[in-house]
ModelCIF file with pLDDT and N, C-alpha, C, O atoms, coordinates in Angstrom:
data_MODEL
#
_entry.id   MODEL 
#
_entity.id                         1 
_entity.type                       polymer 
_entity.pdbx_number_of_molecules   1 
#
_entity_poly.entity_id                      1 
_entity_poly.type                           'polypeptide(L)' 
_entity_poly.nstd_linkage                   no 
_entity_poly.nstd_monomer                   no 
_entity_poly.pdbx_seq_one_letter_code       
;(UNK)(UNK)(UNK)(UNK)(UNK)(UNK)(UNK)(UNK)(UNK)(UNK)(UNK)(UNK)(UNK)(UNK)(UNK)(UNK)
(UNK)(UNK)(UNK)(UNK)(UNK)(UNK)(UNK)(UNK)(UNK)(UNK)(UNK)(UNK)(UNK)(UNK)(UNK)(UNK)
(UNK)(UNK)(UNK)(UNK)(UNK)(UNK)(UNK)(UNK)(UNK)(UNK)(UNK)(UNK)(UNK)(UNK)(UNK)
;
_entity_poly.pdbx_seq_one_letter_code_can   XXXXXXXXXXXXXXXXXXXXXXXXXXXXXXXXXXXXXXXXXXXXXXX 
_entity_poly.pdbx_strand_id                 A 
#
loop_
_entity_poly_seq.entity_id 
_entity_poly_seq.num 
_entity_poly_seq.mon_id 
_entity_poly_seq.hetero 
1 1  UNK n 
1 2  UNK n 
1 3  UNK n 
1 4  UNK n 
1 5  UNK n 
1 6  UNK n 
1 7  UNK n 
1 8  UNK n 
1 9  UNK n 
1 10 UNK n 
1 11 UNK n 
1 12 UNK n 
1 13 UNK n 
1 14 UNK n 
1 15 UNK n 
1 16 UNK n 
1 17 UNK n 
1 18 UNK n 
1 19 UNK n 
1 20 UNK n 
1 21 UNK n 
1 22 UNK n 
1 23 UNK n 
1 24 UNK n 
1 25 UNK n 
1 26 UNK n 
1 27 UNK n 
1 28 UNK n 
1 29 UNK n 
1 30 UNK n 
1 31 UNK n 
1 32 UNK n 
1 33 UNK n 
1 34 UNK n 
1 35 UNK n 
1 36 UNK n 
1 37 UNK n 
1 38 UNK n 
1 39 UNK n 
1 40 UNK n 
1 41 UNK n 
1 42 UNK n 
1 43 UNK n 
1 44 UNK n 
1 45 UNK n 
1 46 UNK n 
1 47 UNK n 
#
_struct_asym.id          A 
_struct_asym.entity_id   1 
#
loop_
_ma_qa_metric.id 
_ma_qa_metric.mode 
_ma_qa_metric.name 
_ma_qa_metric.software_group_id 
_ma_qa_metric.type 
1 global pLDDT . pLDDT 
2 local  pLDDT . pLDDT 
#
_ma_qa_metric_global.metric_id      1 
_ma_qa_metric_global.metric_value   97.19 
_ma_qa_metric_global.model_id       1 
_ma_qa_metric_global.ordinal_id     1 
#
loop_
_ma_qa_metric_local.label_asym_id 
_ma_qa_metric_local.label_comp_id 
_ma_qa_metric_local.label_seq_id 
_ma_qa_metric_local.metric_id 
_ma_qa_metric_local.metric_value 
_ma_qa_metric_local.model_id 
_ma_qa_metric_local.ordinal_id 
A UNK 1  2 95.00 1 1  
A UNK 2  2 95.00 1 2  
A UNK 3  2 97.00 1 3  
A UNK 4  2 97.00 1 4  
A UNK 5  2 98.00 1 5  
A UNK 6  2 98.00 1 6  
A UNK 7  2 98.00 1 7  
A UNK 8  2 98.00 1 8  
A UNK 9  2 98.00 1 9  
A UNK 10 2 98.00 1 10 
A UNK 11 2 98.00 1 11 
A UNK 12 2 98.00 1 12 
A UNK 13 2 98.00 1 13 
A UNK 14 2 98.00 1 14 
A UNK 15 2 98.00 1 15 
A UNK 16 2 98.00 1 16 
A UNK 17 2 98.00 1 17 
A UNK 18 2 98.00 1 18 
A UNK 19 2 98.00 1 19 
A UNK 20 2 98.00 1 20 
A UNK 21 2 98.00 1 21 
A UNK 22 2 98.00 1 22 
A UNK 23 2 98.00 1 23 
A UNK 24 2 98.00 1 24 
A UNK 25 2 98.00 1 25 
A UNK 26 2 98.00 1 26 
A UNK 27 2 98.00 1 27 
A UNK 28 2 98.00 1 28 
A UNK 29 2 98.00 1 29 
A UNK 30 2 98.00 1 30 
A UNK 31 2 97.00 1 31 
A UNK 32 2 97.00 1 32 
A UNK 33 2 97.00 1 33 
A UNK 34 2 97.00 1 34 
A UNK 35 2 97.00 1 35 
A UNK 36 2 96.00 1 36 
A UNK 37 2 96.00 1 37 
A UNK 38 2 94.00 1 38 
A UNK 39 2 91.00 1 39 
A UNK 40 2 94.00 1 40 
A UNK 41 2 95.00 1 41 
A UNK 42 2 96.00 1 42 
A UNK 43 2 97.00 1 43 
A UNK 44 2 98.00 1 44 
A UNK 45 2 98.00 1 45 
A UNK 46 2 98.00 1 46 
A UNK 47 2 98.00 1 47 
#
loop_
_atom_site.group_PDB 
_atom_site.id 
_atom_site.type_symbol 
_atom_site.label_atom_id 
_atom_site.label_alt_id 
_atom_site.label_comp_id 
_atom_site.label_asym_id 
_atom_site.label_entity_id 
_atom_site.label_seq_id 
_atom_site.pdbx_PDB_ins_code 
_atom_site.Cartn_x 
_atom_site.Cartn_y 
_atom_site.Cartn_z 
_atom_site.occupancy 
_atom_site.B_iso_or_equiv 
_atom_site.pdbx_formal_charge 
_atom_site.auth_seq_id 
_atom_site.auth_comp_id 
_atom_site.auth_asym_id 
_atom_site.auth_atom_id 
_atom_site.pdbx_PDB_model_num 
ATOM 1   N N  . UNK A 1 1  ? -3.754  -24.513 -15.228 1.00 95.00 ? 1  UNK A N  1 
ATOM 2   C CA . UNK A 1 1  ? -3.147  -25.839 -15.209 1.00 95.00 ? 1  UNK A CA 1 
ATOM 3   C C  . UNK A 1 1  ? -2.960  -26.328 -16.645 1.00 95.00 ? 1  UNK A C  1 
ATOM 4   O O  . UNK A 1 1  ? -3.808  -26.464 -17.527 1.00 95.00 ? 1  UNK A O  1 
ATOM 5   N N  . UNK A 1 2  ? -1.536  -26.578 -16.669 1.00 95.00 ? 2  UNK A N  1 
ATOM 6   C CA . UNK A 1 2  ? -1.795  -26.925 -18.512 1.00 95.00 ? 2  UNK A CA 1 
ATOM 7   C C  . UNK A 1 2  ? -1.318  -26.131 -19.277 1.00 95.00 ? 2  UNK A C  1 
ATOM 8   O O  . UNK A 1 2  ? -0.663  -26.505 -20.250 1.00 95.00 ? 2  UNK A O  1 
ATOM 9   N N  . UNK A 1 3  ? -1.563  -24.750 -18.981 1.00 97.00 ? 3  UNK A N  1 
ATOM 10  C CA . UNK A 1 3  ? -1.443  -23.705 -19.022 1.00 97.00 ? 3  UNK A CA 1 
ATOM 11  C C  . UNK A 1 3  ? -0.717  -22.463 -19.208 1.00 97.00 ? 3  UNK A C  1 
ATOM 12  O O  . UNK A 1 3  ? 0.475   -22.612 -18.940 1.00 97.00 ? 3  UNK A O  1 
ATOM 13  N N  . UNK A 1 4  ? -0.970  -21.493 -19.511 1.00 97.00 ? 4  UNK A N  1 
ATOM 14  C CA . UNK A 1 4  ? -0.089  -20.027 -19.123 1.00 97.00 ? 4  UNK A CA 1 
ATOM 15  C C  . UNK A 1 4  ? 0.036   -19.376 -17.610 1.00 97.00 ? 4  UNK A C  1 
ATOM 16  O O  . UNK A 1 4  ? -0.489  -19.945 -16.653 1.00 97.00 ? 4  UNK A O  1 
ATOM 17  N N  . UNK A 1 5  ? 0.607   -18.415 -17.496 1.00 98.00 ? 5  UNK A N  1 
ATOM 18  C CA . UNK A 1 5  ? 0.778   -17.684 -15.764 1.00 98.00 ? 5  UNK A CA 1 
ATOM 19  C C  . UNK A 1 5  ? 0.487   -16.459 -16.506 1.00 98.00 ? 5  UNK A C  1 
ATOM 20  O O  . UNK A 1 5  ? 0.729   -16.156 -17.675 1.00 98.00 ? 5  UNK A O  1 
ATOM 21  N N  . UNK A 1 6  ? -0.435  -15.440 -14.981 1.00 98.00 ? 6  UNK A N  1 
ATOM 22  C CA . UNK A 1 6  ? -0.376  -14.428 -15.191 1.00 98.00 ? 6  UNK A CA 1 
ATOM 23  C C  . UNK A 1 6  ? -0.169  -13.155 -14.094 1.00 98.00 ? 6  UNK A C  1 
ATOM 24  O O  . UNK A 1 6  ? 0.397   -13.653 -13.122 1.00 98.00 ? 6  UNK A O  1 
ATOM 25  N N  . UNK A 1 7  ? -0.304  -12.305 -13.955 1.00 98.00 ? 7  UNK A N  1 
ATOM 26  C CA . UNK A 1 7  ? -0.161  -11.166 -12.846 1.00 98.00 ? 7  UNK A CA 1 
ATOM 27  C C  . UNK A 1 7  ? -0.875  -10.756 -12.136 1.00 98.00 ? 7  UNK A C  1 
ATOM 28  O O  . UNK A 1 7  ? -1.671  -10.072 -12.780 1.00 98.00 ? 7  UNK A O  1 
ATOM 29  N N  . UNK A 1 8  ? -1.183  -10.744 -10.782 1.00 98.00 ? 8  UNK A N  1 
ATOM 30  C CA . UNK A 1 8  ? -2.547  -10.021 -10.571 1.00 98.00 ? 8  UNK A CA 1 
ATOM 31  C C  . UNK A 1 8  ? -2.651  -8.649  -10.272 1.00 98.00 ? 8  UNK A C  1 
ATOM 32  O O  . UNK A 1 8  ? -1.818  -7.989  -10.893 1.00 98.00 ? 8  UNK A O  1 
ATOM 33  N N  . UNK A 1 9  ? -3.333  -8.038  -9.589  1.00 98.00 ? 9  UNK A N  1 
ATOM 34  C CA . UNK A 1 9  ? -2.789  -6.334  -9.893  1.00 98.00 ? 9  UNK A CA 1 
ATOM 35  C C  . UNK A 1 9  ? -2.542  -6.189  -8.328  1.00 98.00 ? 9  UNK A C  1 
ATOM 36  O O  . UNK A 1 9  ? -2.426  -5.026  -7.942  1.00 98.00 ? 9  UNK A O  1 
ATOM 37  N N  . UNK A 1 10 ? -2.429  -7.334  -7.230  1.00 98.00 ? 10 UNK A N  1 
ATOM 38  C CA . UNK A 1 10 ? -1.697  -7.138  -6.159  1.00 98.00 ? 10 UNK A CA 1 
ATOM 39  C C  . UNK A 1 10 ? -0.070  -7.809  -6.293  1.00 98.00 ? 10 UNK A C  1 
ATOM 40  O O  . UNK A 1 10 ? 0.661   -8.108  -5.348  1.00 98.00 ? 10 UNK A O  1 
ATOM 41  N N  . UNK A 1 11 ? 0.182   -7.916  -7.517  1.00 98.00 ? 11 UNK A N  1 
ATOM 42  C CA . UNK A 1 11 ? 1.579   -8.609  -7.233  1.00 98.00 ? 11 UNK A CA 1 
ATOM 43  C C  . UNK A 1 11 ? 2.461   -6.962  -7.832  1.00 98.00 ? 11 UNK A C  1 
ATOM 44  O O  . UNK A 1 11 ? 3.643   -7.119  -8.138  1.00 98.00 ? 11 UNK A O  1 
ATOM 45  N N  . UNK A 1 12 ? 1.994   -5.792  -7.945  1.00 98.00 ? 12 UNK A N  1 
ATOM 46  C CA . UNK A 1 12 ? 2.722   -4.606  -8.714  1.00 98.00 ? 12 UNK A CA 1 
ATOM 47  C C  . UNK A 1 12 ? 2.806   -3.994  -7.190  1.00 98.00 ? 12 UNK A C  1 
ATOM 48  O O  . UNK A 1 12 ? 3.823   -3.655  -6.584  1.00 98.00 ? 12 UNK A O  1 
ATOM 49  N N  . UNK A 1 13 ? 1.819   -3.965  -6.872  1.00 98.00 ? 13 UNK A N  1 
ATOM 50  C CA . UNK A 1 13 ? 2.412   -3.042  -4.571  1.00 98.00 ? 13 UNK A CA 1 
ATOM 51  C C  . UNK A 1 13 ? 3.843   -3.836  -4.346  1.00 98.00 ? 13 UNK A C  1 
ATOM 52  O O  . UNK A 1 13 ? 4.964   -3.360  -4.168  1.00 98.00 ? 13 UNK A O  1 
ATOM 53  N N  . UNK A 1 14 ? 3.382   -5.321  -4.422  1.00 98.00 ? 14 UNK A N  1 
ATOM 54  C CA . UNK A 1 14 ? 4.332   -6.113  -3.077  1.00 98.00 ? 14 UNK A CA 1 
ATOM 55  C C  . UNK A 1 14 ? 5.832   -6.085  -4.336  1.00 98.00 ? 14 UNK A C  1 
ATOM 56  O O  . UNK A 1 14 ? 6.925   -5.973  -3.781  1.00 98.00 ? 14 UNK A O  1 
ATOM 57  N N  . UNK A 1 15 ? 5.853   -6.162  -5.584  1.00 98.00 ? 15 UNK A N  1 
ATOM 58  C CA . UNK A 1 15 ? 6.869   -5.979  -6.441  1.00 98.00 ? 15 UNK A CA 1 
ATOM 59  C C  . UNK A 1 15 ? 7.326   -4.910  -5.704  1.00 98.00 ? 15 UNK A C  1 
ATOM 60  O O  . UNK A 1 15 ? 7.861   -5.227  -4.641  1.00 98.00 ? 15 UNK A O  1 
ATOM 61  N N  . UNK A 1 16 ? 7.250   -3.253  -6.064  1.00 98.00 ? 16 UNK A N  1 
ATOM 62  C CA . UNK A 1 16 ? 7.724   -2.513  -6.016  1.00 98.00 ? 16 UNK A CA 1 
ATOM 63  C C  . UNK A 1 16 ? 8.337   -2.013  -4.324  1.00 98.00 ? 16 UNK A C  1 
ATOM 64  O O  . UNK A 1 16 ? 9.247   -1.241  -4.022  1.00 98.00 ? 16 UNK A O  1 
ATOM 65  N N  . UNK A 1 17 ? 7.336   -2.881  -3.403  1.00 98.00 ? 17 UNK A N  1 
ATOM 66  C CA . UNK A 1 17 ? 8.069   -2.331  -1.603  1.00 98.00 ? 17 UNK A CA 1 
ATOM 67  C C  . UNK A 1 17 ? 9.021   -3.738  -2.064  1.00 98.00 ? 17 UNK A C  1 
ATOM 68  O O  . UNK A 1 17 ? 10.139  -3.390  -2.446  1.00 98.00 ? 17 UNK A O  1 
ATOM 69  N N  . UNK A 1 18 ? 8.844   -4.931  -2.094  1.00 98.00 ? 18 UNK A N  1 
ATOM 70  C CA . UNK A 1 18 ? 9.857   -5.798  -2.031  1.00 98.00 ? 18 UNK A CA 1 
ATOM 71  C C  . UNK A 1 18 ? 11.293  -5.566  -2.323  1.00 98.00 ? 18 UNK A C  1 
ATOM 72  O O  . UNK A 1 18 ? 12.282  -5.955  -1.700  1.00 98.00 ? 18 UNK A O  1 
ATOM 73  N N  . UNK A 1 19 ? 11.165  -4.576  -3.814  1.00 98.00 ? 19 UNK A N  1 
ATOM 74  C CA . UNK A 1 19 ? 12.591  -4.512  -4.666  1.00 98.00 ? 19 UNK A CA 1 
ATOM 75  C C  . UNK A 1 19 ? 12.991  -3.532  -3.746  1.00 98.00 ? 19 UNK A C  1 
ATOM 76  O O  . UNK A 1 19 ? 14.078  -3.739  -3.206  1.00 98.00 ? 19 UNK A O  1 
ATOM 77  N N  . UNK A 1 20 ? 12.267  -2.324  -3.375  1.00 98.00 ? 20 UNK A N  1 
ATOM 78  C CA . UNK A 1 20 ? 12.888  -0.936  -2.957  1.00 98.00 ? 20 UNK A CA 1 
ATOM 79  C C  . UNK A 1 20 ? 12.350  -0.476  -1.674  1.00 98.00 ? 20 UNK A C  1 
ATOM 80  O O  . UNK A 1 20 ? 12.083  0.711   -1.488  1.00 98.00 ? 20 UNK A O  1 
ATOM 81  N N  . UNK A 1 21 ? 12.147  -1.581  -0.586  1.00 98.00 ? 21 UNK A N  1 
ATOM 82  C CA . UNK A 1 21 ? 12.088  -1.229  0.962   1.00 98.00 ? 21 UNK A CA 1 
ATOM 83  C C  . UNK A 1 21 ? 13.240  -1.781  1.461   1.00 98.00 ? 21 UNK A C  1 
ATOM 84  O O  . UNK A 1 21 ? 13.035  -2.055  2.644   1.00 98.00 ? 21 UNK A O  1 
ATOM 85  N N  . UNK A 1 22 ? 14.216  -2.038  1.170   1.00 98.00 ? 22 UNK A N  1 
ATOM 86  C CA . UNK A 1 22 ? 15.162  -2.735  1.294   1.00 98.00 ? 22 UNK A CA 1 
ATOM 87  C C  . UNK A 1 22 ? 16.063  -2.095  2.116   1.00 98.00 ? 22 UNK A C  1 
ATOM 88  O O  . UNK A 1 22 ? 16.843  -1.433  1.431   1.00 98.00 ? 22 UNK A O  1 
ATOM 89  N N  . UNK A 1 23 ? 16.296  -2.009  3.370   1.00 98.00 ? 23 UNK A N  1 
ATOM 90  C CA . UNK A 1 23 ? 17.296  -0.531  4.366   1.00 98.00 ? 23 UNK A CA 1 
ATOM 91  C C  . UNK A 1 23 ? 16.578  -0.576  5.391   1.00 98.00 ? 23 UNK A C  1 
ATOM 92  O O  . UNK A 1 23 ? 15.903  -1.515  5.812   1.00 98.00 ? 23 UNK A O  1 
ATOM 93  N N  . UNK A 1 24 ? 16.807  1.073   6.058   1.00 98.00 ? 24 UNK A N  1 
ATOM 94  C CA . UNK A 1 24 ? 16.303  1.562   7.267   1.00 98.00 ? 24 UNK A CA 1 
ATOM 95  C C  . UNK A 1 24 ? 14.954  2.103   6.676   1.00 98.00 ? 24 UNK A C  1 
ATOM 96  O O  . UNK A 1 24 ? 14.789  2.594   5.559   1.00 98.00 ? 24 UNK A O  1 
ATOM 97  N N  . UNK A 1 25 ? 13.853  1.873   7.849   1.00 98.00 ? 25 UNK A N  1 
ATOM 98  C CA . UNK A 1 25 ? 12.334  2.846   7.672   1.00 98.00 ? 25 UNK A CA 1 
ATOM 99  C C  . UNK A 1 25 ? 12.309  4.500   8.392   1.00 98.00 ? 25 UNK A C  1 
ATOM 100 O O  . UNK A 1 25 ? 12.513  4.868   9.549   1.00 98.00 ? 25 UNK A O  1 
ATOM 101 N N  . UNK A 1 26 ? 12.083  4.996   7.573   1.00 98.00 ? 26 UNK A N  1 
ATOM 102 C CA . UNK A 1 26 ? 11.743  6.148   8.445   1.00 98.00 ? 26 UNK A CA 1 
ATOM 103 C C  . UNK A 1 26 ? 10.493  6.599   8.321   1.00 98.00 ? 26 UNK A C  1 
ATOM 104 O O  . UNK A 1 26 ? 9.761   6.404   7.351   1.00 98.00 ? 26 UNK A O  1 
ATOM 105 N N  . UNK A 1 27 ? 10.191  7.306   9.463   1.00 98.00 ? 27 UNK A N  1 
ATOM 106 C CA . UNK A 1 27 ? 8.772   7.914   10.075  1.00 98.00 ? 27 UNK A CA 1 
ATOM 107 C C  . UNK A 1 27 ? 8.422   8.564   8.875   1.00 98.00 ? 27 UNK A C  1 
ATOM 108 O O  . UNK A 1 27 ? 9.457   8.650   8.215   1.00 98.00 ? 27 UNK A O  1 
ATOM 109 N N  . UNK A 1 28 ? 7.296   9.159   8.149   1.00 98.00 ? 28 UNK A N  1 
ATOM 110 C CA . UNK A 1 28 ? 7.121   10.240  7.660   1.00 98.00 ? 28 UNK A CA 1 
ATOM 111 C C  . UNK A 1 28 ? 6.063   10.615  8.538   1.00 98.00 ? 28 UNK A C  1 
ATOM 112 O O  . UNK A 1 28 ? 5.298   9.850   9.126   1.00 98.00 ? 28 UNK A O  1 
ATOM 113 N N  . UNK A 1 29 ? 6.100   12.420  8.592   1.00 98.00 ? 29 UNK A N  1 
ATOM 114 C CA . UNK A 1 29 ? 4.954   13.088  9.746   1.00 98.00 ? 29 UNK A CA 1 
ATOM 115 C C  . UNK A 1 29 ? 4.382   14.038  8.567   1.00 98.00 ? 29 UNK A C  1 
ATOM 116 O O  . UNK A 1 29 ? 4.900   14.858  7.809   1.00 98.00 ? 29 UNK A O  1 
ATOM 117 N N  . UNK A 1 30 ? 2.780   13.435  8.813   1.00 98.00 ? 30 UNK A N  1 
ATOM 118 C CA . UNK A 1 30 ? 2.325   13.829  7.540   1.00 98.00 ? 30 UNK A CA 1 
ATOM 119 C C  . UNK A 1 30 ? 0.726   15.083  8.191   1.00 98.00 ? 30 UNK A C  1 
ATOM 120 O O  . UNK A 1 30 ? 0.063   14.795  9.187   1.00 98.00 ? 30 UNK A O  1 
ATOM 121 N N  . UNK A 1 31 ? 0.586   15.771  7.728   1.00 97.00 ? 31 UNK A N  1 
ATOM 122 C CA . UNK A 1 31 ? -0.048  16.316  7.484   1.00 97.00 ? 31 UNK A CA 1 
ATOM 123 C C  . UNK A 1 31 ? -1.440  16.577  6.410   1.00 97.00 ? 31 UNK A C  1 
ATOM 124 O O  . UNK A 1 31 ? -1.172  17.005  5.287   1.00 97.00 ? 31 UNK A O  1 
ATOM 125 N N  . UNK A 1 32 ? -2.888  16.323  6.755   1.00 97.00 ? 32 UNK A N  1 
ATOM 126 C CA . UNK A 1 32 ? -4.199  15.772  5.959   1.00 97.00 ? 32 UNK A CA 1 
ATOM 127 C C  . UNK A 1 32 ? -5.053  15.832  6.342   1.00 97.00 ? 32 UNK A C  1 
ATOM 128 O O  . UNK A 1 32 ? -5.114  15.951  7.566   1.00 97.00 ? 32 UNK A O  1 
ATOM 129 N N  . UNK A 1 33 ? -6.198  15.791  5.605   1.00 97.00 ? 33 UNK A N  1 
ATOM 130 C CA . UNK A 1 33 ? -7.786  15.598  5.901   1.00 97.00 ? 33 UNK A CA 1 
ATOM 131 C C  . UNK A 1 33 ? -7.738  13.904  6.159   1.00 97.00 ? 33 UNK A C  1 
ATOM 132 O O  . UNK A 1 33 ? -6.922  13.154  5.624   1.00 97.00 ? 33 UNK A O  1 
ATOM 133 N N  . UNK A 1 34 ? -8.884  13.464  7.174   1.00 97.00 ? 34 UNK A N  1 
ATOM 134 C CA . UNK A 1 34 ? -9.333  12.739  7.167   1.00 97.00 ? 34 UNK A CA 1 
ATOM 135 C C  . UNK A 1 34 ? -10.876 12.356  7.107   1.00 97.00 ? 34 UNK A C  1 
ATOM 136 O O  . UNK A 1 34 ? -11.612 13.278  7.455   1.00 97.00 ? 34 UNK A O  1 
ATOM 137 N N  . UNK A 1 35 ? -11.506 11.181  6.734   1.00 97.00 ? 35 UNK A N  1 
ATOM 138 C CA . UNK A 1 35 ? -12.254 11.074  6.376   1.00 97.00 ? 35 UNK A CA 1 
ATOM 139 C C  . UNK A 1 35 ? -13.082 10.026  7.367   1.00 97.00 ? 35 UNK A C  1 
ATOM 140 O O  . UNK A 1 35 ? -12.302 9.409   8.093   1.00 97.00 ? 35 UNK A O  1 
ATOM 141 N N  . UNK A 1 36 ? -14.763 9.610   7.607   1.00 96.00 ? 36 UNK A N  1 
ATOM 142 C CA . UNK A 1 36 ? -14.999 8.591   7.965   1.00 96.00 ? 36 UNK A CA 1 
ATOM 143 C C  . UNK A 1 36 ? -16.251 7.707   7.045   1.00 96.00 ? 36 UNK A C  1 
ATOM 144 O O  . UNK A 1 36 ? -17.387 8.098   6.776   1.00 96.00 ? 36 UNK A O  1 
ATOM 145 N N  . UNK A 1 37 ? -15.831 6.876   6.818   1.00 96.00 ? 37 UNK A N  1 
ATOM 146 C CA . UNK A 1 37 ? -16.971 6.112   6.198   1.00 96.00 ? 37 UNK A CA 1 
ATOM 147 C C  . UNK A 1 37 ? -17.339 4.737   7.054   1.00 96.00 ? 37 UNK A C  1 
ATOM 148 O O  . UNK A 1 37 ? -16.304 4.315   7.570   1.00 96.00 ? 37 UNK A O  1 
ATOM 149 N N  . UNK A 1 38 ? -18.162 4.142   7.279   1.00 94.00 ? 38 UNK A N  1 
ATOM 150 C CA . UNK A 1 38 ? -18.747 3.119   8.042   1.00 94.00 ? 38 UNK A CA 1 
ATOM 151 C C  . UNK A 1 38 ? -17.863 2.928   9.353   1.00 94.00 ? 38 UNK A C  1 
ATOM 152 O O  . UNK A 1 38 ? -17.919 3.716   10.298  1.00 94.00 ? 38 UNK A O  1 
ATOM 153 N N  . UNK A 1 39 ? -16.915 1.629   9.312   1.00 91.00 ? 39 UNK A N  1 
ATOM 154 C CA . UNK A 1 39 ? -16.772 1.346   10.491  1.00 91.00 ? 39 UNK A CA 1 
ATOM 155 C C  . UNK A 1 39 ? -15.500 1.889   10.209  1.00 91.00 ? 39 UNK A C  1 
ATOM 156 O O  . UNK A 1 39 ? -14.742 1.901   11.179  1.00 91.00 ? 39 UNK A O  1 
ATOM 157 N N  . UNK A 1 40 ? -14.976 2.422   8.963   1.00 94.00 ? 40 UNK A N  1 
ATOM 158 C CA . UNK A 1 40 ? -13.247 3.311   8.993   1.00 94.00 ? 40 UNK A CA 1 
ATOM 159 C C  . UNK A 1 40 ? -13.756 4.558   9.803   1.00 94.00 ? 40 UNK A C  1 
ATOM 160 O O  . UNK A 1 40 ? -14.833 5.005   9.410   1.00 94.00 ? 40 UNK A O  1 
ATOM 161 N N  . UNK A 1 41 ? -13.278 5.074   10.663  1.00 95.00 ? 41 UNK A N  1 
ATOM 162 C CA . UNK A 1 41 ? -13.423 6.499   11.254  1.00 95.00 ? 41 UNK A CA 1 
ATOM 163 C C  . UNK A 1 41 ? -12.184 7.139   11.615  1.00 95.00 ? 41 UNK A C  1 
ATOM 164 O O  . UNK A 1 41 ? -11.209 6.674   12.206  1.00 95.00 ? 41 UNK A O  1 
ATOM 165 N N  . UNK A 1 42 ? -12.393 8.271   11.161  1.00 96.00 ? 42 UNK A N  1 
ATOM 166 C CA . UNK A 1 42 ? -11.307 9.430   11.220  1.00 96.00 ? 42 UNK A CA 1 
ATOM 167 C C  . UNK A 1 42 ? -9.949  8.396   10.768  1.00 96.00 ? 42 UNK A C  1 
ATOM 168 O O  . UNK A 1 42 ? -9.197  7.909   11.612  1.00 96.00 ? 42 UNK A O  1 
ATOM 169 N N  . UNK A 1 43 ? -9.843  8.231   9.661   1.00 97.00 ? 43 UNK A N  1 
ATOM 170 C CA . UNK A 1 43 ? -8.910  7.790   8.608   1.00 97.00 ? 43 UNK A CA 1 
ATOM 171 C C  . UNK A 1 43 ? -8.054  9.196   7.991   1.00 97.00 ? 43 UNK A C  1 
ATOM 172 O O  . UNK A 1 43 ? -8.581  10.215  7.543   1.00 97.00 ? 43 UNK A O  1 
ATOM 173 N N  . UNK A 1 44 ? -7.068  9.003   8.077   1.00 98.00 ? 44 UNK A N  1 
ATOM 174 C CA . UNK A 1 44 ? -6.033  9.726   7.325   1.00 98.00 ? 44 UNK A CA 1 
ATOM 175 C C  . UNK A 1 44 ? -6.012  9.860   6.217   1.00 98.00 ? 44 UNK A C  1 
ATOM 176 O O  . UNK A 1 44 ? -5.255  8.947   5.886   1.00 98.00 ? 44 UNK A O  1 
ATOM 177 N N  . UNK A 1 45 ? -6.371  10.477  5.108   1.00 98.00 ? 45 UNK A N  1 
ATOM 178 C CA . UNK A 1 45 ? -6.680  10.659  3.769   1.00 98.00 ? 45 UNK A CA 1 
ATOM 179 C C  . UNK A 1 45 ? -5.087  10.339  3.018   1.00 98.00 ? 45 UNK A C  1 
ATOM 180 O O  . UNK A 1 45 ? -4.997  9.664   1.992   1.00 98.00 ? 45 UNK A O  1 
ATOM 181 N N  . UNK A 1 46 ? -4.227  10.774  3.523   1.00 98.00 ? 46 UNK A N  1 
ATOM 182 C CA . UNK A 1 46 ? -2.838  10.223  2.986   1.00 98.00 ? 46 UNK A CA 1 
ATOM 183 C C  . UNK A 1 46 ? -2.004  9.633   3.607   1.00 98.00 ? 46 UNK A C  1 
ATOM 184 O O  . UNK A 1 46 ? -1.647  10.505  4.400   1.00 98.00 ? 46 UNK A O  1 
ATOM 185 N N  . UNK A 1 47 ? -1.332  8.625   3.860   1.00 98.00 ? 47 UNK A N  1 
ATOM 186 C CA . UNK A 1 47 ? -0.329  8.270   4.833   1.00 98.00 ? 47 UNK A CA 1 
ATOM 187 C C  . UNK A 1 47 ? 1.012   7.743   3.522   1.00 98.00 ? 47 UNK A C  1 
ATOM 188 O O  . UNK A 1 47 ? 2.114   7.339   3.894   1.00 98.00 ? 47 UNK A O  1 
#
């Protein structure tokens, strides 16, 4: 307040899908290890 502005390091994700998700989605069928830690189970290591 008063002040300068600055960036946070969640505004560089939603920058980059914002500028360039822009169209049709397509599926990707992915292939991976998954992993489980606490209450994540059998998580997809890459999506």
């Amino acid at each position: 307040t008063g002040g300068g502005v600055w960036k946070q390091t969640i505004f560089y994700p939603f920058k980059y899908t914002s500028l360039n998700g822009r169209g049709t989605a397509l599926k990707a069928d992915i292939e991976c290890e998954s992993f489980t830690e606490g209450k994540a189970v059998d998580i997809p290591a890459v999506d």
